[in-house]
C-alpha atoms as a PDB file:
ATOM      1  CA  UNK A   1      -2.612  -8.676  58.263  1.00  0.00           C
ATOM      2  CA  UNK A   2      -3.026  -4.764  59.573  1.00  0.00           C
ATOM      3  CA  UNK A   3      -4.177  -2.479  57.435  1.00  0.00           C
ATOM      4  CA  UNK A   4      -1.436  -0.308  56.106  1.00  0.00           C
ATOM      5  CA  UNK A   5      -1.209   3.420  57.381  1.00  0.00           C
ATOM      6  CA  UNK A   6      -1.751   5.964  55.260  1.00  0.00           C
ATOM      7  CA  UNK A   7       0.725   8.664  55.016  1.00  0.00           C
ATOM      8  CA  UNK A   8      -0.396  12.204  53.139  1.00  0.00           C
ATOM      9  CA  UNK A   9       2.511  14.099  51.869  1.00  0.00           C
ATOM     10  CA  UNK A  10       1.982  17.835  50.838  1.00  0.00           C
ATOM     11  CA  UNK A  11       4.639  19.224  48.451  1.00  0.00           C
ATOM     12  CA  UNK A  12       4.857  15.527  46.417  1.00  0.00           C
ATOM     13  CA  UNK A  13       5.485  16.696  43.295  1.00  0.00           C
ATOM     14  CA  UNK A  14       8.426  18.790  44.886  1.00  0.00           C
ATOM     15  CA  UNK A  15      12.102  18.170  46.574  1.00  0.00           C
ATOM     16  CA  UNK A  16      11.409  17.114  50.040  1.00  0.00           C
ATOM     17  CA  UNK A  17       7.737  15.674  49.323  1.00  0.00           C
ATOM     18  CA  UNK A  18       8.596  13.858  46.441  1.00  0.00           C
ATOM     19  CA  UNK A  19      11.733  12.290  48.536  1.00  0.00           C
ATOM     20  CA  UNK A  20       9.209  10.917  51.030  1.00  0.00           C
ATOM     21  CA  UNK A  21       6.732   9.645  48.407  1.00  0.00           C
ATOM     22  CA  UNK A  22       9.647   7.981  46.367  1.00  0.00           C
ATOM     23  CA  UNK A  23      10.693   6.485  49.684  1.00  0.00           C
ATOM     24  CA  UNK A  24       7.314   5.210  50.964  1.00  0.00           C
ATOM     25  CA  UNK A  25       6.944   3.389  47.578  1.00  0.00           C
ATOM     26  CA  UNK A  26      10.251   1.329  47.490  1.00  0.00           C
ATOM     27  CA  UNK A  27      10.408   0.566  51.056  1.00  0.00           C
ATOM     28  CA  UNK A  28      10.196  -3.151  50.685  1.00  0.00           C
ATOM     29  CA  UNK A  29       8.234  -3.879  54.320  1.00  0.00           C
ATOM     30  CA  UNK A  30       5.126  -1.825  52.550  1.00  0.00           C
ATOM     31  CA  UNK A  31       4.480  -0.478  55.728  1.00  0.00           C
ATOM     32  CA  UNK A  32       2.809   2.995  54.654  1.00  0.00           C
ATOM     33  CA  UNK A  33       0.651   4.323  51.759  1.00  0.00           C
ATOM     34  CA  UNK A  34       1.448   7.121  49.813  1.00  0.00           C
ATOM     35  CA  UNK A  35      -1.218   9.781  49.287  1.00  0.00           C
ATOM     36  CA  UNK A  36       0.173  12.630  47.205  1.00  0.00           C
ATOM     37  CA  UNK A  37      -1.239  16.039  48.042  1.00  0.00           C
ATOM     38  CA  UNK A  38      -0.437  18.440  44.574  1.00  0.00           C
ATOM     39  CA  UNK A  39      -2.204  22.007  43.398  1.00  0.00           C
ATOM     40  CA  UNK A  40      -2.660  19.525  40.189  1.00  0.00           C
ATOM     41  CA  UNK A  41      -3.227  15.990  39.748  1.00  0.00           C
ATOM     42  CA  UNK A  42      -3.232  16.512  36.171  1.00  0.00           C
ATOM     43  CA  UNK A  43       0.585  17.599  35.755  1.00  0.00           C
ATOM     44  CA  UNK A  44       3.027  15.544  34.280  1.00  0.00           C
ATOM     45  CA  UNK A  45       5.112  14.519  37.803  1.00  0.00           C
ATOM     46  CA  UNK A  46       1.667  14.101  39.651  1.00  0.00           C
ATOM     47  CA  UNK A  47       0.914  11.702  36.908  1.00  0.00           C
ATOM     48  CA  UNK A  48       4.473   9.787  37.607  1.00  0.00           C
ATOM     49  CA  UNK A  49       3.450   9.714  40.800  1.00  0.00           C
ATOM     50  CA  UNK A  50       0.150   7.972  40.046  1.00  0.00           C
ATOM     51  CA  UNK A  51       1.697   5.044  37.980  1.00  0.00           C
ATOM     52  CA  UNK A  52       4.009   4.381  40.440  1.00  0.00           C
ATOM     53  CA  UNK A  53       1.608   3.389  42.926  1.00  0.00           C
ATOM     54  CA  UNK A  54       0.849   6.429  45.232  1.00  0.00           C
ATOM     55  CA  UNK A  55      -2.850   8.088  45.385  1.00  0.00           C
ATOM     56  CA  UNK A  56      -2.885  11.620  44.292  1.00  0.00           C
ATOM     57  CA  UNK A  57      -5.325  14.020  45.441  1.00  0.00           C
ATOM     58  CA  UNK A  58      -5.788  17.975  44.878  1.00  0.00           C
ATOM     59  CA  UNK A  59      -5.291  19.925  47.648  1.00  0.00           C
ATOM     60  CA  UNK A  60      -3.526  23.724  48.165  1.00  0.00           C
ATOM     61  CA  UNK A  61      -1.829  25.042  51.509  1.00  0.00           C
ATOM     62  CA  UNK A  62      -4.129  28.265  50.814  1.00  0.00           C
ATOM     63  CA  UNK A  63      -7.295  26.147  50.766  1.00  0.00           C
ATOM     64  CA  UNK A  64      -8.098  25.183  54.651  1.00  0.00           C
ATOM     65  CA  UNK A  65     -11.067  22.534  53.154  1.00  0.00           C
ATOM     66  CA  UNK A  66      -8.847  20.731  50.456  1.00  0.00           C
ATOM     67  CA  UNK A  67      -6.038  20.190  53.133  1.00  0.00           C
ATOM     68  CA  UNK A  68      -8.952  18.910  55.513  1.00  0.00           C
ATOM     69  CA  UNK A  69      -9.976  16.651  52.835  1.00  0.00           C
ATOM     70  CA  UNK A  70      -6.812  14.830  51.619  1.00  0.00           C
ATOM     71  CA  UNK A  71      -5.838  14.575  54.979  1.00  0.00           C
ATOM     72  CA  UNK A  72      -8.997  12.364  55.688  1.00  0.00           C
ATOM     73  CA  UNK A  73      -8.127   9.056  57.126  1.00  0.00           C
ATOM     74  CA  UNK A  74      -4.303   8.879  57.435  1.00  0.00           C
ATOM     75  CA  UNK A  75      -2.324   7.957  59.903  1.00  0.00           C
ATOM     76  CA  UNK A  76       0.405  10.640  59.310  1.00  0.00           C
ATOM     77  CA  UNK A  77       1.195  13.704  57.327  1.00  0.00           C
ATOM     78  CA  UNK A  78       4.112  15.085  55.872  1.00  0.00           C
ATOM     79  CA  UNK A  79       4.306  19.293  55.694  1.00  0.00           C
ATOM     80  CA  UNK A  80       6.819  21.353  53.968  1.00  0.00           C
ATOM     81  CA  UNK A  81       6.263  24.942  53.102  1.00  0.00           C
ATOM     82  CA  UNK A  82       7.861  26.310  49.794  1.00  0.00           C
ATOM     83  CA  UNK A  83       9.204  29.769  50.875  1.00  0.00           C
ATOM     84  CA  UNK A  84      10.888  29.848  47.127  1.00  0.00           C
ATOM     85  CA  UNK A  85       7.541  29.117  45.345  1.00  0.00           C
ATOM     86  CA  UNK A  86       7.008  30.875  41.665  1.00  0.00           C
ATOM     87  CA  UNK A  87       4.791  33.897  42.635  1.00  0.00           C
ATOM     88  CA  UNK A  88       2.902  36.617  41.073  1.00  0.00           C
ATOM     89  CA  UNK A  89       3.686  40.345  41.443  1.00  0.00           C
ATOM     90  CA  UNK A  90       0.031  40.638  42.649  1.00  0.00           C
ATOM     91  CA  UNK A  91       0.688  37.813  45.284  1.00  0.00           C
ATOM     92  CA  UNK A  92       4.038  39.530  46.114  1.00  0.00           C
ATOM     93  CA  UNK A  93       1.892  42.751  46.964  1.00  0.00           C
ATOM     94  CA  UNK A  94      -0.788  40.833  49.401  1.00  0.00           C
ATOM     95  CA  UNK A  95       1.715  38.776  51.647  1.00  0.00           C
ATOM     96  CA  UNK A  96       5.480  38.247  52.045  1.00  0.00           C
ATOM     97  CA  UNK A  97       6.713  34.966  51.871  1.00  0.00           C
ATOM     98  CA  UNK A  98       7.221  34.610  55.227  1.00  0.00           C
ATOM     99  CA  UNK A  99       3.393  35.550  56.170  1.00  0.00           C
ATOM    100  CA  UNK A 100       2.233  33.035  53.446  1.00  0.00           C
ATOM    101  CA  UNK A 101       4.251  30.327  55.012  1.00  0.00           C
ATOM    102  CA  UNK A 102       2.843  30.734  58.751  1.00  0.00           C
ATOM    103  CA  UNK A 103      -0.680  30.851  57.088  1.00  0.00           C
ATOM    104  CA  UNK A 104       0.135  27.771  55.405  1.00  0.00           C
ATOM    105  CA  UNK A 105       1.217  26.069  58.579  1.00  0.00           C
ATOM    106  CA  UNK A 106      -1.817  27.165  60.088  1.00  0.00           C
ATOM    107  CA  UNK A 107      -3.992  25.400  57.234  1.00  0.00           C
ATOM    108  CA  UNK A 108      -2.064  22.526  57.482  1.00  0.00           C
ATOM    109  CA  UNK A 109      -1.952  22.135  61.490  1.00  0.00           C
ATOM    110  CA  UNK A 110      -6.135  22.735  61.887  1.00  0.00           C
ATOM    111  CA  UNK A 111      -6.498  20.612  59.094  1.00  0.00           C
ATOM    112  CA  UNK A 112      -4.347  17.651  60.966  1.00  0.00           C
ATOM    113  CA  UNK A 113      -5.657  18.102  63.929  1.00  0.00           C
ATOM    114  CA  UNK A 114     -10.078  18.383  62.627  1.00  0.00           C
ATOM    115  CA  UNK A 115      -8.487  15.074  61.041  1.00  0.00           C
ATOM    116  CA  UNK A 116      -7.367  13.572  63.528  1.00  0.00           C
ATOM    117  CA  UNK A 117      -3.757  12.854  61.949  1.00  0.00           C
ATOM    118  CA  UNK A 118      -1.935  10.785  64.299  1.00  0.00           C
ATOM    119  CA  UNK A 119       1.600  11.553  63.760  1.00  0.00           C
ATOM    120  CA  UNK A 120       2.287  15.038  61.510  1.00  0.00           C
ATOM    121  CA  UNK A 121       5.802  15.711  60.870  1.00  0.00           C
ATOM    122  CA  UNK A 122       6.614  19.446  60.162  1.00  0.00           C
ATOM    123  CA  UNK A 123       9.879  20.128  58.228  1.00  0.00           C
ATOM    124  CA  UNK A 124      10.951  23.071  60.017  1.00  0.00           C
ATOM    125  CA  UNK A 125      14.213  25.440  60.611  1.00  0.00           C
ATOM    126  CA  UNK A 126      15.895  27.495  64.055  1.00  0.00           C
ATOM    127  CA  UNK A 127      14.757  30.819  64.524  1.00  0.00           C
ATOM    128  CA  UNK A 128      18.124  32.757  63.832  1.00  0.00           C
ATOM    129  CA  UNK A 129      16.756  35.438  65.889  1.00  0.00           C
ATOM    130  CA  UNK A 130      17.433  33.800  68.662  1.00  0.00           C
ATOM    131  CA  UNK A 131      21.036  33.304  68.009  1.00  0.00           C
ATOM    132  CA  UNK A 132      21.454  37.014  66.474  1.00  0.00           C
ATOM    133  CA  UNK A 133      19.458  39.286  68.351  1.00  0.00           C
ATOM    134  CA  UNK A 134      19.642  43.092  67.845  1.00  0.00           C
ATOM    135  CA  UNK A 135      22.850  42.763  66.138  1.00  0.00           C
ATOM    136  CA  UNK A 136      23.182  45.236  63.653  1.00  0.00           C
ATOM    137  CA  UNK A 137      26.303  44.008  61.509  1.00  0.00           C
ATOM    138  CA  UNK A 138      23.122  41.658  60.005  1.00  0.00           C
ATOM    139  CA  UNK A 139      20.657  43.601  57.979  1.00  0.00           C
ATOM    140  CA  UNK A 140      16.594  43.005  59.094  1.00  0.00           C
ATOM    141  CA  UNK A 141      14.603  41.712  55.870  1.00  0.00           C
ATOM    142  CA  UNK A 142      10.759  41.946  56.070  1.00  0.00           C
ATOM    143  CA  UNK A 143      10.467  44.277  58.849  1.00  0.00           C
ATOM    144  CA  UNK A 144      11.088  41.424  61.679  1.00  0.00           C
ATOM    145  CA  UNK A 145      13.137  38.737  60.431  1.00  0.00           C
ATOM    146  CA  UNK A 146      17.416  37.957  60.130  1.00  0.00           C
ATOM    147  CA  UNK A 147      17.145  34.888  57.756  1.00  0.00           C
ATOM    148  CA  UNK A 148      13.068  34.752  56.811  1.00  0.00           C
ATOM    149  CA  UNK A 149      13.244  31.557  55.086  1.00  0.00           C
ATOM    150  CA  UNK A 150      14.437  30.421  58.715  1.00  0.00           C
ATOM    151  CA  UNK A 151      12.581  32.353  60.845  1.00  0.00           C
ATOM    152  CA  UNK A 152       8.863  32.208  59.592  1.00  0.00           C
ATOM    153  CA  UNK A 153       9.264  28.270  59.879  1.00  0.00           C
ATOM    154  CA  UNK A 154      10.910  28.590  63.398  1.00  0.00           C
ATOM    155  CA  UNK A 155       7.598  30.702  64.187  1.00  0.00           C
ATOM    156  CA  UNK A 156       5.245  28.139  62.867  1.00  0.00           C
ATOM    157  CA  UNK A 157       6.027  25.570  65.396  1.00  0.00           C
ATOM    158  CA  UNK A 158       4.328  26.997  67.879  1.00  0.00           C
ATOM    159  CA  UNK A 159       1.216  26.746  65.587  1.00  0.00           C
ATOM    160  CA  UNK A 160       1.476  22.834  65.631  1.00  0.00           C
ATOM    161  CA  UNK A 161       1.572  22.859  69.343  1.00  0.00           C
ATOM    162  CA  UNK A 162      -1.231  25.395  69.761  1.00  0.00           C
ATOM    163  CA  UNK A 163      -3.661  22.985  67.501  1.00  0.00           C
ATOM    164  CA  UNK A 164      -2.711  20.056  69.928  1.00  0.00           C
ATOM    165  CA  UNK A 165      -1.343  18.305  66.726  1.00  0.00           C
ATOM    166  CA  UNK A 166       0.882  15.359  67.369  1.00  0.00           C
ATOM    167  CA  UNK A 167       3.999  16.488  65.812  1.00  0.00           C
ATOM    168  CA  UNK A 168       7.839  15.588  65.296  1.00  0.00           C
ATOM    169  CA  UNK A 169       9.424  18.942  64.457  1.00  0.00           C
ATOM    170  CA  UNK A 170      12.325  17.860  61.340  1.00  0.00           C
ATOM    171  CA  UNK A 171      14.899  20.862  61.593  1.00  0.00           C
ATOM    172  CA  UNK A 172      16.748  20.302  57.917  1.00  0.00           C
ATOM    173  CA  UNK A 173      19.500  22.272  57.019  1.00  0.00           C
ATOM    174  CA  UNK A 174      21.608  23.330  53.335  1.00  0.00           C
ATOM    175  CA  UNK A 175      21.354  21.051  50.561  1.00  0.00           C
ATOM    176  CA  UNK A 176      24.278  19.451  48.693  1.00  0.00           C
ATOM    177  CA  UNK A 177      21.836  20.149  45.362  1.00  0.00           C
ATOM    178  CA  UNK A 178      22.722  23.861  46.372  1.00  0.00           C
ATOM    179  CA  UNK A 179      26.396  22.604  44.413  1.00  0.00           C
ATOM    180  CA  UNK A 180      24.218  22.322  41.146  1.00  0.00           C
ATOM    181  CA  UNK A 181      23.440  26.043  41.071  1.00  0.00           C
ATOM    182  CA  UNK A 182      24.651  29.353  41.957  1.00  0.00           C
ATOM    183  CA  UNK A 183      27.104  27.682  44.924  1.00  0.00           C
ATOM    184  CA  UNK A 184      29.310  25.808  42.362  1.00  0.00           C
ATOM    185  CA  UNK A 185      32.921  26.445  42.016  1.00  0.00           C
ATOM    186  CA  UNK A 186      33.584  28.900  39.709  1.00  0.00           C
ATOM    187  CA  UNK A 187      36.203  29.251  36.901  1.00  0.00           C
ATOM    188  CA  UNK A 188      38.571  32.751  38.046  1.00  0.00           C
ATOM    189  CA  UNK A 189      40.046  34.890  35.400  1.00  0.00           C
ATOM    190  CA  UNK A 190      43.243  33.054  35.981  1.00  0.00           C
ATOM    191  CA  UNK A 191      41.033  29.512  34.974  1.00  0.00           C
ATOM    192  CA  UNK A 192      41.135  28.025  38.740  1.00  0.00           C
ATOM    193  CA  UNK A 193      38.154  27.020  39.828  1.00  0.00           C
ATOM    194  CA  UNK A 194      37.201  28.197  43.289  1.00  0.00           C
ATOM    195  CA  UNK A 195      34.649  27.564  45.800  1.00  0.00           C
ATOM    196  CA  UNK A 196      33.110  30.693  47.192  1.00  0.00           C
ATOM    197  CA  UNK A 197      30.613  30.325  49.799  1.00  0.00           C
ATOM    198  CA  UNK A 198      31.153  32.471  52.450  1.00  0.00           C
ATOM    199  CA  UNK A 199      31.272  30.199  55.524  1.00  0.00           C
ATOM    200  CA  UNK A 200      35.209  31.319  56.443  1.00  0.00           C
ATOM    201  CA  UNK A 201      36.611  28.390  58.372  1.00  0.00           C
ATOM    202  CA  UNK A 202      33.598  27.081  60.189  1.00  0.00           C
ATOM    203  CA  UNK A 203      31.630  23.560  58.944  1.00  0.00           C
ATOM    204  CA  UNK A 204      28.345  23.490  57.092  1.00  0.00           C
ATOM    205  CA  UNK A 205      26.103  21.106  57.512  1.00  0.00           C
ATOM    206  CA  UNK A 206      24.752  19.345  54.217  1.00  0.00           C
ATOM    207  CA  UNK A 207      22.074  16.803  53.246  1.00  0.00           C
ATOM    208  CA  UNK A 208      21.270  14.992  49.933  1.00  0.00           C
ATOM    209  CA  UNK A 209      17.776  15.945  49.443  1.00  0.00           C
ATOM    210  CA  UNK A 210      16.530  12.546  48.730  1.00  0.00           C
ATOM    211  CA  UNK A 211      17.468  11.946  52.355  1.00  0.00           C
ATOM    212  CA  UNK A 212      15.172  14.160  54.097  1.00  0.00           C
ATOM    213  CA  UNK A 213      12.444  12.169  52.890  1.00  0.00           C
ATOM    214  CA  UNK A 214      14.174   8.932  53.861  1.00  0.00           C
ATOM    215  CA  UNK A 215      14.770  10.001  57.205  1.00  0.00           C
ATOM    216  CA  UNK A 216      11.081  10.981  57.146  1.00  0.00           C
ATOM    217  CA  UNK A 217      10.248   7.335  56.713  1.00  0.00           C
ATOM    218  CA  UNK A 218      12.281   6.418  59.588  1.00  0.00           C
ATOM    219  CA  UNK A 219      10.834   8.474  62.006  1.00  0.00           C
ATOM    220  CA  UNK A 220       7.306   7.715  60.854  1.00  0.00           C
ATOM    221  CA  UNK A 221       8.500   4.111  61.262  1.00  0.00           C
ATOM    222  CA  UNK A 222       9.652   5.219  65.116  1.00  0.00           C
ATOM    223  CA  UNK A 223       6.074   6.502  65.736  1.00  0.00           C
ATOM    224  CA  UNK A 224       5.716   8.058  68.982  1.00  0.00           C
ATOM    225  CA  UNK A 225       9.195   7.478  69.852  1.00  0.00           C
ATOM    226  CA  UNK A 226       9.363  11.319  68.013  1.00  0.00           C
ATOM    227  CA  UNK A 227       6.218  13.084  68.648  1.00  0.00           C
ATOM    228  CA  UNK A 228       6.565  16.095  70.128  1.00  0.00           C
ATOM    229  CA  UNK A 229      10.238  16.275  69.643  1.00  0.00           C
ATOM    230  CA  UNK A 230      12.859  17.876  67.465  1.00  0.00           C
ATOM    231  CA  UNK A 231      15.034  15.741  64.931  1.00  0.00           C
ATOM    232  CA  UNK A 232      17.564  18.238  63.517  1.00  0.00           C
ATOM    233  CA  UNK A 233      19.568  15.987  60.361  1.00  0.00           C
ATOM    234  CA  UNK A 234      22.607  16.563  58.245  1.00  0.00           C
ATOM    235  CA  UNK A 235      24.572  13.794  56.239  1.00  0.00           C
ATOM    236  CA  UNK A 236      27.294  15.644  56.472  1.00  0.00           C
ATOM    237  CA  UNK A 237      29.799  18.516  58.324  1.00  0.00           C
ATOM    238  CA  UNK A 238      32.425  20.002  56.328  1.00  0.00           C
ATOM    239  CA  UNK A 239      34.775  22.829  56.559  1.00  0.00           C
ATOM    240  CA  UNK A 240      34.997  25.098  52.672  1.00  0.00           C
ATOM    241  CA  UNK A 241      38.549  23.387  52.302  1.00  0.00           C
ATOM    242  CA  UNK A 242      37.044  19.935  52.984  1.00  0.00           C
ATOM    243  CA  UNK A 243      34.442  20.317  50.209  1.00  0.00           C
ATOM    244  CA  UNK A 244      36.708  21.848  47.819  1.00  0.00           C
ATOM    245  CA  UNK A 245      39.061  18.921  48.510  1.00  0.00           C
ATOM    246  CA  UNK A 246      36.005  16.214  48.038  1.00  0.00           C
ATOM    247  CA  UNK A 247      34.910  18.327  44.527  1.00  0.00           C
ATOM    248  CA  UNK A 248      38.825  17.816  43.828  1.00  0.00           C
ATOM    249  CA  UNK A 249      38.930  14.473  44.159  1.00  0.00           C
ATOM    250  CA  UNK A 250      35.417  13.239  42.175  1.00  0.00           C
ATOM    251  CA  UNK A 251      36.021  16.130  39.645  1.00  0.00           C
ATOM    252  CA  UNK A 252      39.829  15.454  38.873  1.00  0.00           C
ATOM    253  CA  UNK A 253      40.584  18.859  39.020  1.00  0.00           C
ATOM    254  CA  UNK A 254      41.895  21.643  41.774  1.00  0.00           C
ATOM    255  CA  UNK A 255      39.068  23.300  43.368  1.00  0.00           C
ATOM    256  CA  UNK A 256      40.130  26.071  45.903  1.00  0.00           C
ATOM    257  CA  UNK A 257      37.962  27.703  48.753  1.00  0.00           C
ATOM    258  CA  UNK A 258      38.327  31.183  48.758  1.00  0.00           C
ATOM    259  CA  UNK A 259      35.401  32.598  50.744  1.00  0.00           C
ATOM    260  CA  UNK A 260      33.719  35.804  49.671  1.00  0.00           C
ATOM    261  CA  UNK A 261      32.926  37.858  52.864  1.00  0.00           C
ATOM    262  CA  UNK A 262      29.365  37.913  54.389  1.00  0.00           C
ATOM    263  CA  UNK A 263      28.848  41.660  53.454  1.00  0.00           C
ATOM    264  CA  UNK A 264      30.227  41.084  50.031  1.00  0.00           C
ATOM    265  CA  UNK A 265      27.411  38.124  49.465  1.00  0.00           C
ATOM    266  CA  UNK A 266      24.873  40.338  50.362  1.00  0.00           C
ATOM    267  CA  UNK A 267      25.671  42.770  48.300  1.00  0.00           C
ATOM    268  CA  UNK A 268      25.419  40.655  45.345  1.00  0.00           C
ATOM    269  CA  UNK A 269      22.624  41.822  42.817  1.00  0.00           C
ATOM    270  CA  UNK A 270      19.994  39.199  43.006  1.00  0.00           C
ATOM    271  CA  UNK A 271      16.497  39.900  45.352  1.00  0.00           C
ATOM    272  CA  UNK A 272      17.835  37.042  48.087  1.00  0.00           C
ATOM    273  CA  UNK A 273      21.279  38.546  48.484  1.00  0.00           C
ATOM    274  CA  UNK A 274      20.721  39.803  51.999  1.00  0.00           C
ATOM    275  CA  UNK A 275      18.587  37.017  52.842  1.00  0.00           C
ATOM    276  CA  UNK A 276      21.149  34.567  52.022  1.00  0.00           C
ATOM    277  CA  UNK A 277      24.321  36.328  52.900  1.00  0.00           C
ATOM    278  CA  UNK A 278      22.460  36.251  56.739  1.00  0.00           C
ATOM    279  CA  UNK A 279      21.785  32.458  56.220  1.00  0.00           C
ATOM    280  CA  UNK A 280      25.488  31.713  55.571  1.00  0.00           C
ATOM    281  CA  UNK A 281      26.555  34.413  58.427  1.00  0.00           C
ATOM    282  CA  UNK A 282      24.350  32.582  61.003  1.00  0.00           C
ATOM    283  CA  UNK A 283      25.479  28.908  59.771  1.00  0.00           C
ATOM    284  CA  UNK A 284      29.141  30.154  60.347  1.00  0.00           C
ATOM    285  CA  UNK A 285      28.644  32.147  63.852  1.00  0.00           C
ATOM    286  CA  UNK A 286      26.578  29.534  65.218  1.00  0.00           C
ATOM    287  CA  UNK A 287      28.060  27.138  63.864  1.00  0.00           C
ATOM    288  CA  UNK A 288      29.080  24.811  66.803  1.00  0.00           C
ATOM    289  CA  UNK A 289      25.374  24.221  68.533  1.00  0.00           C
ATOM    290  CA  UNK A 290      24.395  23.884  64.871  1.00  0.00           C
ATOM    291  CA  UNK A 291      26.450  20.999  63.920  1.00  0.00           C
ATOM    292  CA  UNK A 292      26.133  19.526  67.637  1.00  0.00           C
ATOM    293  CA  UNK A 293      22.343  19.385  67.300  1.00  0.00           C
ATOM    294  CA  UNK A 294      22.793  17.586  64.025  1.00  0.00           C
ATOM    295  CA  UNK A 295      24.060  14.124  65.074  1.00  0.00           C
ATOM    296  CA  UNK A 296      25.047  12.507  62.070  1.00  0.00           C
ATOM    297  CA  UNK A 297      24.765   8.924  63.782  1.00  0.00           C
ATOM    298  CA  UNK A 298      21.428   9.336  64.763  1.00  0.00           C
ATOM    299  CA  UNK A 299      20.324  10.228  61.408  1.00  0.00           C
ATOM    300  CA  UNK A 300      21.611   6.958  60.406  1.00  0.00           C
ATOM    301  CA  UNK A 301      19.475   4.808  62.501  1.00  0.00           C
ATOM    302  CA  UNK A 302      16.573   6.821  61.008  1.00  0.00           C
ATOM    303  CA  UNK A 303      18.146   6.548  57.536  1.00  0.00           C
ATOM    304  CA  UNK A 304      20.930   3.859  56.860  1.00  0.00           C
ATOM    305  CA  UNK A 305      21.284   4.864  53.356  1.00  0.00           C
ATOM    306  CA  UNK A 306      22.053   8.717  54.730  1.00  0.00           C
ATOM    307  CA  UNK A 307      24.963   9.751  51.937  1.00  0.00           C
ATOM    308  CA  UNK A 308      28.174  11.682  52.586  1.00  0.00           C
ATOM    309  CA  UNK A 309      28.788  14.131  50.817  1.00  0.00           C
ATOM    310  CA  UNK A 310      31.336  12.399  48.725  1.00  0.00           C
ATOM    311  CA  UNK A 311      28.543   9.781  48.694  1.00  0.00           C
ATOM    312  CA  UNK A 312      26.635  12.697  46.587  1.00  0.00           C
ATOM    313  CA  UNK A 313      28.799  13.650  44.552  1.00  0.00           C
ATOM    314  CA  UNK A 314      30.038  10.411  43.369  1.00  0.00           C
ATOM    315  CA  UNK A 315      26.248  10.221  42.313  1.00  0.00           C
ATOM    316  CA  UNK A 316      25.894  13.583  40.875  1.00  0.00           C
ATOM    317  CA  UNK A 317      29.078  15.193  39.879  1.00  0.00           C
ATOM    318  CA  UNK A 318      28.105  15.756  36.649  1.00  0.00           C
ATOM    319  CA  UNK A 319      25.584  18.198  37.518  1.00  0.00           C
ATOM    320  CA  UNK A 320      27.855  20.107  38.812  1.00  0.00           C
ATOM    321  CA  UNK A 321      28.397  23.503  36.320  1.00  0.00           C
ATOM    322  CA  UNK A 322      31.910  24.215  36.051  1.00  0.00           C
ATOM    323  CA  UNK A 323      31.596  27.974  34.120  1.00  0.00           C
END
């Protein structure tokens, strides 16, 4: 019998990681191991991830030698930034978030390729500054960037090709989990509850997030069939009224899409506002060579348990806050 292949996955403990690692562990051929790469193998979900048969290991993006070191004879590698990670003040006032996510890459990509990872796949975004330019309707954020979350990731690529690192580049895109927060439908003084992102009549493409890791395991599966490539994924394309309708139908109750403008999102008072209200602007403007490059049937060789998002929400409607 061949040895399994290892597979190190950074961010375990986390959405996308923790997808993949959940994934690796239930797939029933046992083709992979799981080697979980946290900041602590002490904490409570690195711990869950321990008894349920992956290795865990210590290792930080920010910490070139640690990443070096878990990544140690595997066969492939799994690396997701965390843009949204809990910082300090102090750590605000050193770096942006951008800058600490293209230094992170560049840990992660040297320490693949002084490894010698075989197959690394980088989950990764477009570079909206392509699509937007100079336009000025869309505010700048950090000096140099439309959508930074985006962007910074979109710049990283090159890094992995630079290193010489074997890589499948996995463009993701909005998560249905986004329904369980701040994009919700909302009650209106009146009592209706309406849907508000600001995507006018254009389709957004959505994935469960526990597919992104599944779809992972399919193209690690695929091997070399995807290095050097670019797998965008979605599980879904829907217009505002076609998710309001789904949220109608699983929640028994009339949601409406009314949109809130672009400008009116970003002037919203929470610190992302502008970053966000750009996302949502570029997802809606370029919204046609976004949802072409996201073939849903593709994903589903990669993934055949990919999930609608009526799928989802079937699973998870009661997460959804209705205030």
């Amino acid at each position: 019998m061949a040895p399994k292949k290892r597979i190190a996955v950074v961010g375990a403990t986390g959405s996308q990681g923790g997808g993949l690692l959940r994934a690796i562990l239930a797939d029933p051929d046992r083709e992979f191991t799981a080697r979980a790469l946290t900041r602590n193998q002490h904490a409570v979900k690195a711990q869950e991830l321990l008894a349920a048969g992956a290795e865990v290991v210590e290792a930080d993006l920010d910490n070139e030698a640690s990443v070096r070191e878990a990544f140690d004879e595997t066969y492939g590698a799994y690396v997701v930034t965390n843009y949204w990670a809990e910082r300090t003040p102090e750590e605000e006032a050193v770096r942006t978030r951008a800058d600490m996510e293209l230094q992170q890459a560049e840990v992660a990509a040297k320490a693949a390729r002084n490894a010698g990872v075989t197959h690394v796949i980088w989950s990764t975004l477009e570079d909206t500054r392509a699509f937007f330019g100079e336009d000025d309707r869309v505010p700048t954020v950090d000096g140099r960037y439309k959508v930074p979350h985006f962007d910074a990731k979109a710049e990283a690529d090159r890094i992995f090709f630079l290193y010489g690192v074997p890589t499948t580049f996995l463009r993701t895109t909005f998560f249905f989990e986004g329904f369980t927060g701040g994009l919700a439908p909302r009650r209106s003084a009146t009592g209706e509850l309406e849907l508000t992102v600001p995507m006018a009549d254009q389709p957004l493409s959505g994935i469960a997030v526990e597919d992104i890791g599944k779809t992972a395991l399919g193209i690690f599966r695929r091997g070399a069939e995807f290095i050097g490539k670019t797998v965008s994924i979605a599980g879904d394309h829907l217009t505002g009224d076609e998710y309001a309708a789904a949220f109608t139908e699983a929640l028994g109750e009339t949601v409406v899409y009314r949109p809130s403008s672009w400008d009116a999102y970003r002037a919203q008072d929470f610190p992302e506002a502008v970053e966000m209200g750009n996302m949502f602007q570029y997802y809606a403007e370029n919204a046609k060579q976004f949802t072409d490059d996201r073939d849903v049937n593709l994903v589903r060789t990669l993934n055949p348990d990919l999930q609608s998002f009526r799928d989802w929400l079937a699973l998870h409607k009661d997460r959804i806050p209705l205030g």
